[in-house]
Protein backbone atom coordinates (compact mmCIF):
# COMPACT_ATOMS: atom_id res chain seq x y z
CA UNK A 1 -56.16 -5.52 -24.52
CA UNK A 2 -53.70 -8.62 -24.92
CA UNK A 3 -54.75 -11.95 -24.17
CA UNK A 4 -51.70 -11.97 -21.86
CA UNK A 5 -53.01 -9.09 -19.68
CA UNK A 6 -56.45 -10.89 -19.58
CA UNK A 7 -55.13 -14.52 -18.69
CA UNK A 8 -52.81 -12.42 -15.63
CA UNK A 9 -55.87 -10.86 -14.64
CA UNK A 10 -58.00 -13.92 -14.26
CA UNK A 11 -55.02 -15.92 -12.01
CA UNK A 12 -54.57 -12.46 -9.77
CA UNK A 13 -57.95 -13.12 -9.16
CA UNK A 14 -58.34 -16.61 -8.92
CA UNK A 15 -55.52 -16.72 -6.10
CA UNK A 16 -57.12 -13.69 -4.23
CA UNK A 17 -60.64 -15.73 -4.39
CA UNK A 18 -58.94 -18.74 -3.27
CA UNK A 19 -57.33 -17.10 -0.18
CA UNK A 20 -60.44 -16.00 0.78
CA UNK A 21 -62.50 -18.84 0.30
CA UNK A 22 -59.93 -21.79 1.57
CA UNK A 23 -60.56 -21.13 5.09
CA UNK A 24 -64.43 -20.83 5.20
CA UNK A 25 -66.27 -23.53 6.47
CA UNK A 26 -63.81 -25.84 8.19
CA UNK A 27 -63.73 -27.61 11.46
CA UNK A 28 -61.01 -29.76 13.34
CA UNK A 29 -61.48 -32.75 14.98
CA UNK A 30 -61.96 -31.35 18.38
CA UNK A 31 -65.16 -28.98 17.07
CA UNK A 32 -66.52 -31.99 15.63
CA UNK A 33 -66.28 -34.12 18.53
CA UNK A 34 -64.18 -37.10 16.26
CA UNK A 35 -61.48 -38.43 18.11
CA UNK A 36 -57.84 -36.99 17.11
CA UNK A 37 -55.47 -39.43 15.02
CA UNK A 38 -52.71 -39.87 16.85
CA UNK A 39 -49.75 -38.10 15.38
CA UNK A 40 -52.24 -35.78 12.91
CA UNK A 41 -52.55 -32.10 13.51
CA UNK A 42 -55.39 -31.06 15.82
CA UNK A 43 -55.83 -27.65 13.53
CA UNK A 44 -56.09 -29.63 10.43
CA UNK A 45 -59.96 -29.45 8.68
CA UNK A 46 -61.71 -32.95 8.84
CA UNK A 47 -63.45 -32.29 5.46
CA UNK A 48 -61.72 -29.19 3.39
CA UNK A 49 -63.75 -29.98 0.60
CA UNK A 50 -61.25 -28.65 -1.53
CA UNK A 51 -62.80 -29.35 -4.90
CA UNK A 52 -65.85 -27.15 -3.73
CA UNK A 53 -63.94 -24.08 -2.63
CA UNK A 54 -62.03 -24.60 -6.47
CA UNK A 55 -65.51 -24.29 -7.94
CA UNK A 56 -66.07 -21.18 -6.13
CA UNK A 57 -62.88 -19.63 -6.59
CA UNK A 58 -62.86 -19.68 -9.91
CA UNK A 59 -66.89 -18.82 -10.05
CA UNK A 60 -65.90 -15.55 -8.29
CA UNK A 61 -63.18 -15.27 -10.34
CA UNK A 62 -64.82 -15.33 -13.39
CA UNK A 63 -67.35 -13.18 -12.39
CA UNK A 64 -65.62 -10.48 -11.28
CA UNK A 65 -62.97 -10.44 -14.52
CA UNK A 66 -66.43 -9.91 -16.48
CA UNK A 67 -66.48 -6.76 -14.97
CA UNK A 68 -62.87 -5.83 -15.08
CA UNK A 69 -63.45 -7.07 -18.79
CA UNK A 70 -66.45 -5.02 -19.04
CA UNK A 71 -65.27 -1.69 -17.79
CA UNK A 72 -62.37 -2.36 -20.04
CA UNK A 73 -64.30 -2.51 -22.90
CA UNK A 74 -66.66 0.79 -21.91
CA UNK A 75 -63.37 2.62 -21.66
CA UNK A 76 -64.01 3.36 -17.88
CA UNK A 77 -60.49 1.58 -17.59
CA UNK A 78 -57.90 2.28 -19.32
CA UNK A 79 -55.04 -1.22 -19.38
């Protein structure tokens, strides 16, 4: 398998981790009970702790392109 094929398959999963992960865990203002900014979204997260949901993006990526990787390399896929 090329090295392009396995860098494609690590960002297809990356971004599908990331969409799933982005909106875990977040509250607004309101659900906090901090006043709202005037001007500011009330939907928008107080804390997205976006460096966090990186890290597990791209844990769960990784992990699941060693399998994609492995099952390549048993022949149970054929790419």
């Amino acid at each position: 398998m090329h090295w392009t094929v396995l860098a494609g398959a690590f960002a297809i999963l990356w971004y599908l981790a990331l969409q799933i992960v982005l909106p875990l865990g977040n509250r607004t203002a309101q659900e906090t009970g901090e006043a709202i900014v005037a001007g500011a979204e009330p939907g928008a997260p107080v804390r997205p702790r976006l460096a966090l949901k990186f890290a597990i993006a791209t844990g769960t990526a990784f992990a699941l392109w060693l399998v994609l990787y492995g099952l390549v390399l048993l022949k149970v896929l054929d790419i």
